[in-house]
Structure formats: C-alpha cells, structure tokens
PDB file of N, CA and C in Angstrom:
ATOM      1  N   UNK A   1     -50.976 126.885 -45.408  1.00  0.00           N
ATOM      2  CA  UNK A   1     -50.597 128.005 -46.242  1.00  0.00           C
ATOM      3  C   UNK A   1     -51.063 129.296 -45.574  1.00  0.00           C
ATOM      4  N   UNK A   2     -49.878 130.499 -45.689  1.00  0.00           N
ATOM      5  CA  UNK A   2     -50.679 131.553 -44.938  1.00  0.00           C
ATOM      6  C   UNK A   2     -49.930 132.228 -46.347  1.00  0.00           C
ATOM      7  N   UNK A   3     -50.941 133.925 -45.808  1.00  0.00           N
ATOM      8  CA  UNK A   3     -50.360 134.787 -47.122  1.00  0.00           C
ATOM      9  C   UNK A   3     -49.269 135.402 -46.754  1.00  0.00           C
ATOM     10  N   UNK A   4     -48.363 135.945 -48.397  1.00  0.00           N
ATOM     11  CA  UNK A   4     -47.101 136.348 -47.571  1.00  0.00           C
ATOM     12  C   UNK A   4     -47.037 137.630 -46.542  1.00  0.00           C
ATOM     13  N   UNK A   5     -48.131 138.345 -46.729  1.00  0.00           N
ATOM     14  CA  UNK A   5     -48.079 139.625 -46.035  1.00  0.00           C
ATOM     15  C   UNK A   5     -48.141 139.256 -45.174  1.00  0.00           C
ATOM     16  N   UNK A   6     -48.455 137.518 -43.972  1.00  0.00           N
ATOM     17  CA  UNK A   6     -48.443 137.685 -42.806  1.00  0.00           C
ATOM     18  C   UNK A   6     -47.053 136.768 -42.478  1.00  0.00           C
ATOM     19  N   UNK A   7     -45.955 136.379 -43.174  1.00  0.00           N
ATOM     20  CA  UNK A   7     -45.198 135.637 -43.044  1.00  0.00           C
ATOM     21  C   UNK A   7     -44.125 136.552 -42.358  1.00  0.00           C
ATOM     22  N   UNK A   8     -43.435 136.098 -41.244  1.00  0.00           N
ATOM     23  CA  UNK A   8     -42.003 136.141 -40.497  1.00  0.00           C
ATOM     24  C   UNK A   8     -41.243 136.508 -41.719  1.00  0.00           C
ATOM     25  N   UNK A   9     -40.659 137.612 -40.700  1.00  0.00           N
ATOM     26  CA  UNK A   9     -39.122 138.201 -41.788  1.00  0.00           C
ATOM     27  C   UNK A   9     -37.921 137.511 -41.862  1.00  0.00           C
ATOM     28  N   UNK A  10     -37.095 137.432 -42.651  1.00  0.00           N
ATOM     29  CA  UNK A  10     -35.826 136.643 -42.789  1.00  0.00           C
ATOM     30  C   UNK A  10     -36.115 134.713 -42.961  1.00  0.00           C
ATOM     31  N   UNK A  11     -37.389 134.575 -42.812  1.00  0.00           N
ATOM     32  CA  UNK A  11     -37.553 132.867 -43.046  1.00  0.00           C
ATOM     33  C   UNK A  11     -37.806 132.611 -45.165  1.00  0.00           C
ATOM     34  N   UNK A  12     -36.927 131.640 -45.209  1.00  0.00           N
ATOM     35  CA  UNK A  12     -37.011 131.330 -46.945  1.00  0.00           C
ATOM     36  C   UNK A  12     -38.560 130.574 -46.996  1.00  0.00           C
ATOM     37  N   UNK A  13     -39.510 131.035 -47.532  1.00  0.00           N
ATOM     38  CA  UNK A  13     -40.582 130.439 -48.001  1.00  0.00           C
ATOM     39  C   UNK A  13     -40.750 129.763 -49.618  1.00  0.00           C
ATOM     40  N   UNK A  14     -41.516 128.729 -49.870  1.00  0.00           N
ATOM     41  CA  UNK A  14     -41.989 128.386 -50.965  1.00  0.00           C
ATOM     42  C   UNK A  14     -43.254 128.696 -51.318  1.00  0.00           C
ATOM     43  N   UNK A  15     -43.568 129.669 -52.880  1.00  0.00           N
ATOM     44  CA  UNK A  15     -44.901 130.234 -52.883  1.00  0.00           C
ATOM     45  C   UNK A  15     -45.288 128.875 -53.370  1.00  0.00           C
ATOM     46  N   UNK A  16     -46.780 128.798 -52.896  1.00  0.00           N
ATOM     47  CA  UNK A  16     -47.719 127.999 -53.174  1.00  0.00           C
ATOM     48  C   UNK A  16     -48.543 128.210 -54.294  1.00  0.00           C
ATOM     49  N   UNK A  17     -49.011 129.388 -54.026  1.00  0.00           N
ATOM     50  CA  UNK A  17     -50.360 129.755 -54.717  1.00  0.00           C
ATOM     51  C   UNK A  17     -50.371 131.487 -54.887  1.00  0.00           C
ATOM     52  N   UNK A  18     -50.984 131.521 -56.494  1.00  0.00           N
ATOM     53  CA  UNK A  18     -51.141 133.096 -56.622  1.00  0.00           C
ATOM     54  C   UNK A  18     -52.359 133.046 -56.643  1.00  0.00           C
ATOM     55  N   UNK A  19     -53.255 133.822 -55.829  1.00  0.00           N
ATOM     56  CA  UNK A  19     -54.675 134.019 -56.354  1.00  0.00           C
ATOM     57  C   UNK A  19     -54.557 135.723 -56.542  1.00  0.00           C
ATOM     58  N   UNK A  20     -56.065 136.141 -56.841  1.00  0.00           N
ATOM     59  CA  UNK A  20     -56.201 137.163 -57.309  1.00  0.00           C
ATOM     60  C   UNK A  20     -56.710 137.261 -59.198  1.00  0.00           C
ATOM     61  N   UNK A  21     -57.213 138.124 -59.513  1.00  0.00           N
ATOM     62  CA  UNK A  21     -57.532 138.117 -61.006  1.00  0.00           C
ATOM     63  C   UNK A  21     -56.220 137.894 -61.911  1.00  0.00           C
ATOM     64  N   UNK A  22     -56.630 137.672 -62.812  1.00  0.00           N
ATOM     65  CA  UNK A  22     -55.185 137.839 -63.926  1.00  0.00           C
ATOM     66  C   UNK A  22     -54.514 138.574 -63.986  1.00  0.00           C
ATOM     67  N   UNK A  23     -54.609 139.471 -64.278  1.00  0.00           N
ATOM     68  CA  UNK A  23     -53.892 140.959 -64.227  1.00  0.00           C
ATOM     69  C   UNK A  23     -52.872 140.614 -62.882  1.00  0.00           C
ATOM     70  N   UNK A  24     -53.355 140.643 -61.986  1.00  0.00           N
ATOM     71  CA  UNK A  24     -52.280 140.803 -61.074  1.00  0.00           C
ATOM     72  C   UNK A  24     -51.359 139.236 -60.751  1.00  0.00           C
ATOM     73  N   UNK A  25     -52.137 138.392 -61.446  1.00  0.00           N
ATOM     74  CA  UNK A  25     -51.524 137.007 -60.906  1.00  0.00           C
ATOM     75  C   UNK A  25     -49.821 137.040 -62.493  1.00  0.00           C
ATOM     76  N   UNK A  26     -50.164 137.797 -63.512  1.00  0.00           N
ATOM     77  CA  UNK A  26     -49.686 138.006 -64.412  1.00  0.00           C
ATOM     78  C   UNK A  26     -47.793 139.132 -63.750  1.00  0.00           C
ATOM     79  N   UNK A  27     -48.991 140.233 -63.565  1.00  0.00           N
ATOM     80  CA  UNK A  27     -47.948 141.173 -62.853  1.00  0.00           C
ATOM     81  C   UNK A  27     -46.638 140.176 -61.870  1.00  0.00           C
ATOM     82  N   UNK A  28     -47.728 139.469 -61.208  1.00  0.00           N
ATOM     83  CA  UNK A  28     -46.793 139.130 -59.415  1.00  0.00           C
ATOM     84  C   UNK A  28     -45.380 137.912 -60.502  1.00  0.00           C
ATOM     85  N   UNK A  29     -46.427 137.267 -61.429  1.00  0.00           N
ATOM     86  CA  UNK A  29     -45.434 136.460 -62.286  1.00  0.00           C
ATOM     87  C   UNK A  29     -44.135 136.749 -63.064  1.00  0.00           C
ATOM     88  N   UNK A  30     -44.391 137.922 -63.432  1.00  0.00           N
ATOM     89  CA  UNK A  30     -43.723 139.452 -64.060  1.00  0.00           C
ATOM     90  C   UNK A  30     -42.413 139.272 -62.999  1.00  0.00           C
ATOM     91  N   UNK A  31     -42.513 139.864 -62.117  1.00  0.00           N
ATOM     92  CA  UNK A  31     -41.746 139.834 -60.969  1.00  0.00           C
ATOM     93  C   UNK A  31     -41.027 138.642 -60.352  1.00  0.00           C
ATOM     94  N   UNK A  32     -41.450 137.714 -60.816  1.00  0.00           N
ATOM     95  CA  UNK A  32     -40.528 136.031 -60.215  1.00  0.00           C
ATOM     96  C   UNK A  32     -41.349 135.537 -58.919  1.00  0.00           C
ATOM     97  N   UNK A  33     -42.815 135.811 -59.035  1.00  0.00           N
ATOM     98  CA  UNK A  33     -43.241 135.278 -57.989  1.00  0.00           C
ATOM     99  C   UNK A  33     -44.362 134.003 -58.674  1.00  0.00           C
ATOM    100  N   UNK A  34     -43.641 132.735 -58.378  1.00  0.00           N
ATOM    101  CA  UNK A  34     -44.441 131.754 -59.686  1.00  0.00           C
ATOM    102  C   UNK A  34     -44.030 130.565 -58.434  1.00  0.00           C
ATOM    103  N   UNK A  35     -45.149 129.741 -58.328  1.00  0.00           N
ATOM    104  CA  UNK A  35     -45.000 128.371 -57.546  1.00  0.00           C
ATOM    105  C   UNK A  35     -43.856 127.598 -57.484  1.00  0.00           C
ATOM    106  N   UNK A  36     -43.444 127.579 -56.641  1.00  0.00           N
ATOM    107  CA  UNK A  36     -42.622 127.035 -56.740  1.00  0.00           C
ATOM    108  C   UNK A  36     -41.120 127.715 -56.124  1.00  0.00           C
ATOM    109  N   UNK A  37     -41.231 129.253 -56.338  1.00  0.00           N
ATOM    110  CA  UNK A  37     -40.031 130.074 -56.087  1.00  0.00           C
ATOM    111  C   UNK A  37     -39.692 130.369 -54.338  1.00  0.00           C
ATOM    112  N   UNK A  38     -38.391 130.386 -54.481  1.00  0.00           N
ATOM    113  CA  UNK A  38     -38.222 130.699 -53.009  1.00  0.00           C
ATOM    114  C   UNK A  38     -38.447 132.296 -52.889  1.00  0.00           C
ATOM    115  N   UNK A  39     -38.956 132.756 -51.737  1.00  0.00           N
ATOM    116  CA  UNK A  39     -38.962 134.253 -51.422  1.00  0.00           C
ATOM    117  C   UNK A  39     -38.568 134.264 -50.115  1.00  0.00           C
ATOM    118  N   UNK A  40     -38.553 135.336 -49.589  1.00  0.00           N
ATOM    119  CA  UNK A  40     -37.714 135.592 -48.076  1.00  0.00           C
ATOM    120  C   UNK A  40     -38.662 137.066 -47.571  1.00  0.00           C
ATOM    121  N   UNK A  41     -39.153 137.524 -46.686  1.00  0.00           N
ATOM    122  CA  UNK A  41     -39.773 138.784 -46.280  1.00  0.00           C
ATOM    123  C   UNK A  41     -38.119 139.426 -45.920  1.00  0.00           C
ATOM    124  N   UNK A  42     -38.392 140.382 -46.765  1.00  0.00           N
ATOM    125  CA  UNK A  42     -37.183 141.180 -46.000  1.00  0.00           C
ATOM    126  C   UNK A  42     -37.383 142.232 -44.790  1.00  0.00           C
ATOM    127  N   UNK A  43     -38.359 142.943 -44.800  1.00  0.00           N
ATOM    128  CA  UNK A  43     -39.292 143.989 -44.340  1.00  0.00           C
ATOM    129  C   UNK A  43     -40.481 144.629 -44.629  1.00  0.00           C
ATOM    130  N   UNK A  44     -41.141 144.981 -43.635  1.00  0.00           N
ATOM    131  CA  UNK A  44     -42.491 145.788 -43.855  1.00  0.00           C
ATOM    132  C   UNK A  44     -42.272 147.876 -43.741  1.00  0.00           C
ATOM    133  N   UNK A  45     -42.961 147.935 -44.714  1.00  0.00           N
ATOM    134  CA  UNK A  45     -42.407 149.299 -44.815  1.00  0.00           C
ATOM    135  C   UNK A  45     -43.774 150.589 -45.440  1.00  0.00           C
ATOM    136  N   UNK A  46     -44.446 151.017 -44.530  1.00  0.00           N
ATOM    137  CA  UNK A  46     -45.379 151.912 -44.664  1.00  0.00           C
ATOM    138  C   UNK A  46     -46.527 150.920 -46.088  1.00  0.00           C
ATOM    139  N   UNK A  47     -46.241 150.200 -45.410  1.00  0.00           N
ATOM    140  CA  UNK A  47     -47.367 149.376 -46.142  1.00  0.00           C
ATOM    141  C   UNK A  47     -47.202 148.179 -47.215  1.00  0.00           C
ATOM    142  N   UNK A  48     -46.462 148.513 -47.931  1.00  0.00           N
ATOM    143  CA  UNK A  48     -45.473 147.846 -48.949  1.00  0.00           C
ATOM    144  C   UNK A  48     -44.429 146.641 -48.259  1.00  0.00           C
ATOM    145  N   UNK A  49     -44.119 145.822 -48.402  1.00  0.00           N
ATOM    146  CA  UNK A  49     -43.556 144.674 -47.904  1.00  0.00           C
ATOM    147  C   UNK A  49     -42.388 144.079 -49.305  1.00  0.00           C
ATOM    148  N   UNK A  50     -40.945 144.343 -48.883  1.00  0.00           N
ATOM    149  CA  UNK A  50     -39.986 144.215 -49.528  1.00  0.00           C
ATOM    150  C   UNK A  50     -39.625 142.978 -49.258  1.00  0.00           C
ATOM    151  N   UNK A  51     -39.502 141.749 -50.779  1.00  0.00           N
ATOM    152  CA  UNK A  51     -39.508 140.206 -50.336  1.00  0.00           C
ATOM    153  C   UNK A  51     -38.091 140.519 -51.570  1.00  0.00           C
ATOM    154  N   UNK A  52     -37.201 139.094 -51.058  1.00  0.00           N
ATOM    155  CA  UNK A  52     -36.117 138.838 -51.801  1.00  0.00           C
ATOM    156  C   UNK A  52     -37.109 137.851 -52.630  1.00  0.00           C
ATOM    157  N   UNK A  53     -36.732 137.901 -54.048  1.00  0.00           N
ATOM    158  CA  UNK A  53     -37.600 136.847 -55.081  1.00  0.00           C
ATOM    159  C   UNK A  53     -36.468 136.777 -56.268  1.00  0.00           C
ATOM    160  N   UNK A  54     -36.032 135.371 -56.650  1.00  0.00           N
ATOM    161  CA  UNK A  54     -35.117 135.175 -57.164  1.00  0.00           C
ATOM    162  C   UNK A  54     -33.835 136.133 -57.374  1.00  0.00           C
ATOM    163  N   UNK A  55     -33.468 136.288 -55.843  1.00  0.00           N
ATOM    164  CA  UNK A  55     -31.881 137.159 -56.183  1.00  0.00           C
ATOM    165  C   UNK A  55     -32.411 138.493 -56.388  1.00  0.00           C
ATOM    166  N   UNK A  56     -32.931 138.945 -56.460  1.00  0.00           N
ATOM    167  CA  UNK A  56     -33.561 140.419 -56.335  1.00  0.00           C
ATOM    168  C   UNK A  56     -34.499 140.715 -55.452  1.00  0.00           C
ATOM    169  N   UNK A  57     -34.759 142.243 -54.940  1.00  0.00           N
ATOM    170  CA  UNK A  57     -34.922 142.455 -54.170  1.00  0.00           C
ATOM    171  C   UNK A  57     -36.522 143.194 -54.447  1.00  0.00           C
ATOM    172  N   UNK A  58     -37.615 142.950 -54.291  1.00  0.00           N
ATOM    173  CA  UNK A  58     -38.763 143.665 -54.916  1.00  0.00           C
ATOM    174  C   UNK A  58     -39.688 144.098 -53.316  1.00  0.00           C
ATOM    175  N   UNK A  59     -40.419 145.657 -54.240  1.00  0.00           N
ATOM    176  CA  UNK A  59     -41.454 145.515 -52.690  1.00  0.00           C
ATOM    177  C   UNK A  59     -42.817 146.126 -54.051  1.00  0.00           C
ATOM    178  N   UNK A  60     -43.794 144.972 -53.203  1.00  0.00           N
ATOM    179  CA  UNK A  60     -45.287 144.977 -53.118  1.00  0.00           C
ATOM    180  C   UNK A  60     -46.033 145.314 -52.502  1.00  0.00           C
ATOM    181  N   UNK A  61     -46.927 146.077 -52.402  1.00  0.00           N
ATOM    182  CA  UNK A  61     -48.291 146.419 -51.872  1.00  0.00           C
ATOM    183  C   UNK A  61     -48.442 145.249 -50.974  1.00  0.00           C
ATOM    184  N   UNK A  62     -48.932 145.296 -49.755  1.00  0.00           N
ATOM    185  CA  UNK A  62     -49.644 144.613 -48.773  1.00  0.00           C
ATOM    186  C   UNK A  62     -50.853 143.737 -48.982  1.00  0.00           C
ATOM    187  N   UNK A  63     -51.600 144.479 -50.282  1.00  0.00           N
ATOM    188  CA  UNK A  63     -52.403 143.886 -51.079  1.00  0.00           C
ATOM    189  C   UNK A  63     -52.001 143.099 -52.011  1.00  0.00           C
ATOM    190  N   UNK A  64     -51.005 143.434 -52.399  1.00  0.00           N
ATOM    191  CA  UNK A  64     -50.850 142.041 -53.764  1.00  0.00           C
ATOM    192  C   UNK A  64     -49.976 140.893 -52.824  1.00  0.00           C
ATOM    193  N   UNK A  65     -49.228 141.299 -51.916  1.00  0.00           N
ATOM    194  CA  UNK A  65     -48.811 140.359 -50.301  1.00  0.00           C
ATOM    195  C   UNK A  65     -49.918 139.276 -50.330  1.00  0.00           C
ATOM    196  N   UNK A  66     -51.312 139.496 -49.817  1.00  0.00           N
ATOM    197  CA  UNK A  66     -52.259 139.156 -49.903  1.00  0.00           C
ATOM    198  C   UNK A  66     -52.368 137.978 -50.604  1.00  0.00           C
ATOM    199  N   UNK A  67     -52.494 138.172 -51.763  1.00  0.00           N
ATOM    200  CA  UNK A  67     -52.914 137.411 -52.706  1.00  0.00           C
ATOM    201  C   UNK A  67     -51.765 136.019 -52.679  1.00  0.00           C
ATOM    202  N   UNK A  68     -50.237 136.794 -52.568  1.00  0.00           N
ATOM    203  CA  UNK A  68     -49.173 135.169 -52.718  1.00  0.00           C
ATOM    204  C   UNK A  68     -49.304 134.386 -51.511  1.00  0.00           C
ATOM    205  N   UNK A  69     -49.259 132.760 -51.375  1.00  0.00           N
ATOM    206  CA  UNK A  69     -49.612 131.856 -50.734  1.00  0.00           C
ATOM    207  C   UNK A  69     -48.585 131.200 -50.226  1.00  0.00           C
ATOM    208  N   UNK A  70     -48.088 131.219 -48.985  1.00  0.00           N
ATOM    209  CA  UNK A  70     -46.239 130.317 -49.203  1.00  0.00           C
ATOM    210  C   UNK A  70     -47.055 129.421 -48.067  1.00  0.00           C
TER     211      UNK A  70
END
C-alpha cells in the first residue's frame, strides 16, 4: 500500500485504507473516497492533487492525499 499522493497518474487504483482523525476520514468519505472505490490520479497541481473518484472529478490537499491508502 502506498499513499495516494505518491501514486502514478492515469493508473485506476483501489483505496485501501483511510487513516487520519474522523473529521477528515468522514470528509474524504463525503467525497466517494471509501474502501473499496476505484480512483485514478488525474494530476498534481500547486499542491492539491485532482483524483477521478466515482465518475467525478475532485482535488484534495496533498495532505488529505496522505492519509488515502490504494
């Protein structure tokens, strides 16, 4: 398992694992990022990292990157 902020762009990943406190494991869930889901890195972008997550297109902090597990 690596985190997604260090994962290859354009490869379909399966998240593993959310760590981090609640609050944010809540948030990232908010967003369609839940075990099990496919995500894709689309790009890195002044810090923020834009992942495809169920059919939509979301960007996260590098830090909350961090925390998802594919």
């Amino acid at each position: 398992m690596i985190p997604l902020a260090m994962a290859d762009p354009n490869v379909d990943l399966t998240v593993r694992r959310i760590a981090g406190n609640p609050d944010l494991r809540q948030h990232l869930e908010t967003l369609g990022f839940v075990t099990g889901a496919i995500v894709r890195v689309v790009a890195e972008n002044s810090g923020n990292v834009i992942v495809n997550v169920k059919e939509s297109r979301v960007a996260i902090s590098n830090e909350a990157a961090r925390h998802i597990y594919v």
